[in-house]
Every structure is written in C-alpha cells, then in structure tokens.
C-alpha atoms as a PDB file:
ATOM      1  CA  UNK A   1     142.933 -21.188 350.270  1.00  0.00           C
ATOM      2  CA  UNK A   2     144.844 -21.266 346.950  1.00  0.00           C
ATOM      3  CA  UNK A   3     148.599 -20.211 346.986  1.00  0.00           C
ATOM      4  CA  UNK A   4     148.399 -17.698 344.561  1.00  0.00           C
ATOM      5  CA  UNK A   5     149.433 -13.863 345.063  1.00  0.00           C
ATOM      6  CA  UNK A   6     146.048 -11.788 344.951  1.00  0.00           C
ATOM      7  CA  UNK A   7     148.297  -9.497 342.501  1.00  0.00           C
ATOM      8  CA  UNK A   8     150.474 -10.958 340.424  1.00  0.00           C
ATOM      9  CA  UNK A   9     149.287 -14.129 340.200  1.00  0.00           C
ATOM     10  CA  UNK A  10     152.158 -15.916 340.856  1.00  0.00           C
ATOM     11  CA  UNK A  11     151.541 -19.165 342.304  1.00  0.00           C
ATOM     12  CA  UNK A  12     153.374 -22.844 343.022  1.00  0.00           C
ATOM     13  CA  UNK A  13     156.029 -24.114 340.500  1.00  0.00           C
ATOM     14  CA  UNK A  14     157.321 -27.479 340.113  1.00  0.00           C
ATOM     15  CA  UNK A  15     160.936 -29.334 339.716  1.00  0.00           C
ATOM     16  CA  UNK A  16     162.857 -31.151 341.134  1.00  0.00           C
ATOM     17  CA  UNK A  17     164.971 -31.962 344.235  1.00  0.00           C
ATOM     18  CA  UNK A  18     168.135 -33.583 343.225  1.00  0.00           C
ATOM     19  CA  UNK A  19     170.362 -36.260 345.439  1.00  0.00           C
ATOM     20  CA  UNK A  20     174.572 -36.272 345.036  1.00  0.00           C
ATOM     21  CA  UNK A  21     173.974 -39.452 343.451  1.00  0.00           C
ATOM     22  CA  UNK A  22     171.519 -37.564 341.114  1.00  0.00           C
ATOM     23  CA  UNK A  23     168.539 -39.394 341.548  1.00  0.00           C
ATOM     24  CA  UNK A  24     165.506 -36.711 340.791  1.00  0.00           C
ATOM     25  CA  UNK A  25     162.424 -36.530 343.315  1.00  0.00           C
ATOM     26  CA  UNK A  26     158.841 -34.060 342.457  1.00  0.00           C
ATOM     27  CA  UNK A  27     158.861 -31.318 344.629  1.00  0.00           C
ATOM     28  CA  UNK A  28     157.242 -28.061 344.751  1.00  0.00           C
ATOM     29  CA  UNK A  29     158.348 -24.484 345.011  1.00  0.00           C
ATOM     30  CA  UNK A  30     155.748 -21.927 346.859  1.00  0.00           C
ATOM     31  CA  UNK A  31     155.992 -18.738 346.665  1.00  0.00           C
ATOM     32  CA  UNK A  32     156.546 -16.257 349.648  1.00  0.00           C
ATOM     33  CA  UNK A  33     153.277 -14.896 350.428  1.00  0.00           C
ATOM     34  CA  UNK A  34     151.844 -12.814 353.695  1.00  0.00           C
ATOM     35  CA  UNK A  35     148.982 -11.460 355.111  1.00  0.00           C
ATOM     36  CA  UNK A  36     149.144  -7.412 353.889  1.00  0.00           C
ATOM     37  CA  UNK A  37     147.034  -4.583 354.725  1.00  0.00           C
ATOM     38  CA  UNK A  38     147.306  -2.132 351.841  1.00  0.00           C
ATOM     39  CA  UNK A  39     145.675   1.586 351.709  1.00  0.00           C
ATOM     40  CA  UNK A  40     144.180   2.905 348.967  1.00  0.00           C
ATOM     41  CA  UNK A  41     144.249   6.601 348.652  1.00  0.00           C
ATOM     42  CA  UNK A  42     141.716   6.628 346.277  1.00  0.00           C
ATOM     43  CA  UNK A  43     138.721   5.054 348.329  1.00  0.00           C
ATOM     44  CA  UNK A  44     140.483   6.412 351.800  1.00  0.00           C
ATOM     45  CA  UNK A  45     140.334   2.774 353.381  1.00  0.00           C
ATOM     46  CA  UNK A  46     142.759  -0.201 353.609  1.00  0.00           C
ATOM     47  CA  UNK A  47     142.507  -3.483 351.939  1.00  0.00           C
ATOM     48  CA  UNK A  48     143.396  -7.028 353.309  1.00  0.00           C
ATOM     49  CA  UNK A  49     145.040  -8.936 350.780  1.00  0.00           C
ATOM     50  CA  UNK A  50     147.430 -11.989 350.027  1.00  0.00           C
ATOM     51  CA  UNK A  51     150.424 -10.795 348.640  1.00  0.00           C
ATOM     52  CA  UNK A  52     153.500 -12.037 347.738  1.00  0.00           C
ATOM     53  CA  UNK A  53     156.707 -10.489 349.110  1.00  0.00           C
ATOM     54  CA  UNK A  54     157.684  -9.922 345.205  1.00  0.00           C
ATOM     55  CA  UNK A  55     154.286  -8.725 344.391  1.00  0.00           C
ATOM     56  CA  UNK A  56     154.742  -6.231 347.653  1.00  0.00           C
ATOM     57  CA  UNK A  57     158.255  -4.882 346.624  1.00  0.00           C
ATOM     58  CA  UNK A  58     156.626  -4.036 343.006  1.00  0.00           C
ATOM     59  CA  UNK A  59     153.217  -2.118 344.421  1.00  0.00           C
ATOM     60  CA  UNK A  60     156.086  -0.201 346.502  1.00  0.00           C
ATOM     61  CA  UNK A  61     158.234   0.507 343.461  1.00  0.00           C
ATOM     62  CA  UNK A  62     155.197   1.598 341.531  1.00  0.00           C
ATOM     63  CA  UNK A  63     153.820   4.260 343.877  1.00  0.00           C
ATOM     64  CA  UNK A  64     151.201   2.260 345.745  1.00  0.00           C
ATOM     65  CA  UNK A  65     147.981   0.083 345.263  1.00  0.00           C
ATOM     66  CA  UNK A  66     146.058   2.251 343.122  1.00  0.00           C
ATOM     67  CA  UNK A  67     148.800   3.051 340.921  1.00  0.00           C
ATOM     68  CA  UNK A  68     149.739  -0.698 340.730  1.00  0.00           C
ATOM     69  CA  UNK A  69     145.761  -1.712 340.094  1.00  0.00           C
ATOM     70  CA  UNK A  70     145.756   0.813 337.216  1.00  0.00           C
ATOM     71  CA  UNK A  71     148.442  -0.783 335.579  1.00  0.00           C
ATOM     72  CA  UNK A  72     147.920  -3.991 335.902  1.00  0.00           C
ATOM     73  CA  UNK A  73     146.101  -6.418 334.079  1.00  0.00           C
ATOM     74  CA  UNK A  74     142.888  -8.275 334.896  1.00  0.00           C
ATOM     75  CA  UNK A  75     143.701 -12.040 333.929  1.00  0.00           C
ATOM     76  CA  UNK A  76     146.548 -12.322 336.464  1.00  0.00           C
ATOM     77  CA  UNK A  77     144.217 -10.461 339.253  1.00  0.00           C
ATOM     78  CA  UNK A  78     142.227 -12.274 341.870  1.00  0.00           C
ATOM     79  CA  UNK A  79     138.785 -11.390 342.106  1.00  0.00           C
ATOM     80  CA  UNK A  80     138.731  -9.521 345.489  1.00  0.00           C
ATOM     81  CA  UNK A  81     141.740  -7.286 343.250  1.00  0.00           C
ATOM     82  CA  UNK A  82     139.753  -6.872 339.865  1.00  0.00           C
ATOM     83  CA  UNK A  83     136.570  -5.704 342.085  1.00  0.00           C
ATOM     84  CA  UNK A  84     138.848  -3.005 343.867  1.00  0.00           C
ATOM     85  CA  UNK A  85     140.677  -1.799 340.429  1.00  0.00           C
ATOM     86  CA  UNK A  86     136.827  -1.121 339.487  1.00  0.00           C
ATOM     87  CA  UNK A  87     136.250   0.751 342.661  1.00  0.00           C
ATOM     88  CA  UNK A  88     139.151   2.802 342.069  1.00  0.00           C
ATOM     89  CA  UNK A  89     138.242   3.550 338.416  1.00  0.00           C
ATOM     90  CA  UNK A  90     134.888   4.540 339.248  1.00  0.00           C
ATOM     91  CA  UNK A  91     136.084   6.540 341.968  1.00  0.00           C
ATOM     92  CA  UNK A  92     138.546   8.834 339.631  1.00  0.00           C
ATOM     93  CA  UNK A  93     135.505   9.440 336.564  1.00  0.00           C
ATOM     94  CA  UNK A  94     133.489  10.954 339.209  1.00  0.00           C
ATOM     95  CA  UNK A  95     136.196  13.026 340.828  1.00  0.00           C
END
C-alpha cells in the first residue's frame, strides 16, 4: 500500500537530515495519513478511505465529501475516489 492520500494526492517528499557538523544524509518525509470513514450524503452510505490529516481538515472546511469530490480534480484522485465522484455525479442528474 502506497503512501499517498486517496484525496489530495499528497504523498512522500525527500531532503535531507542535517548533522551540527553539517554533514547531509537522504531521508524521507511521509505524510500523516489515517484510516477515515467518510459519509456521503449523496449516496446515504460511508466510505473507507486513506486520508491525510491535511486532506481531512480541507473535506471539513469545504462542507463534506461530496462537496470536496465535486471540486476536486481527477489527476490528483485515487481511483477508489474518482469512481465515487462519478457515483455522486450520477446520483445528482437523476435527482
């Protein structure tokens, strides 16, 4: 299982840790991510996803998943995320 948030994509970065005496070693930074239950009010179900605690604060801010899903865009989406944005917009032309 990839490190990557399911919806906003943001995944490991890479730098540096660096000694007193300045000597530079590779290391990695990961983000913050958790095991999240989200419901969608659209479909009337909740969603398992892997968020990250950034990504969760922003869906929060935003009004909840579906409004977050219709907003966002597909290329930083994981594919379990792009199928339910579909869901939802099917969902809303038939209603």
């Amino acid at each position: 299982m990839s490190r990557i948030c399911e919806l906003t994509g943001k995944g490991r970065q890479v730098g540096h840790n660096v000694s007193h005496a300045n000597n530079k070693t590779k290391r990695t930074f990961l983000p913050n991510l958790q095991n999240v239950t989200l419901i969608s009010d659209a479909l009337g179900r909740s969603v398992k996803l892997r968020v990250s605690t950034h990504g969760l604060r922003s869906v929060e801010h935003v009004g909840g998943l579906d409004n977050w899903l219709a907003k966002a865009s597909d290329d930083k989406l994981s594919l379990k995320a792009r199928r339910l944005k579909r869901e939802i917009a099917k969902k809303a032309v038939a209603a």
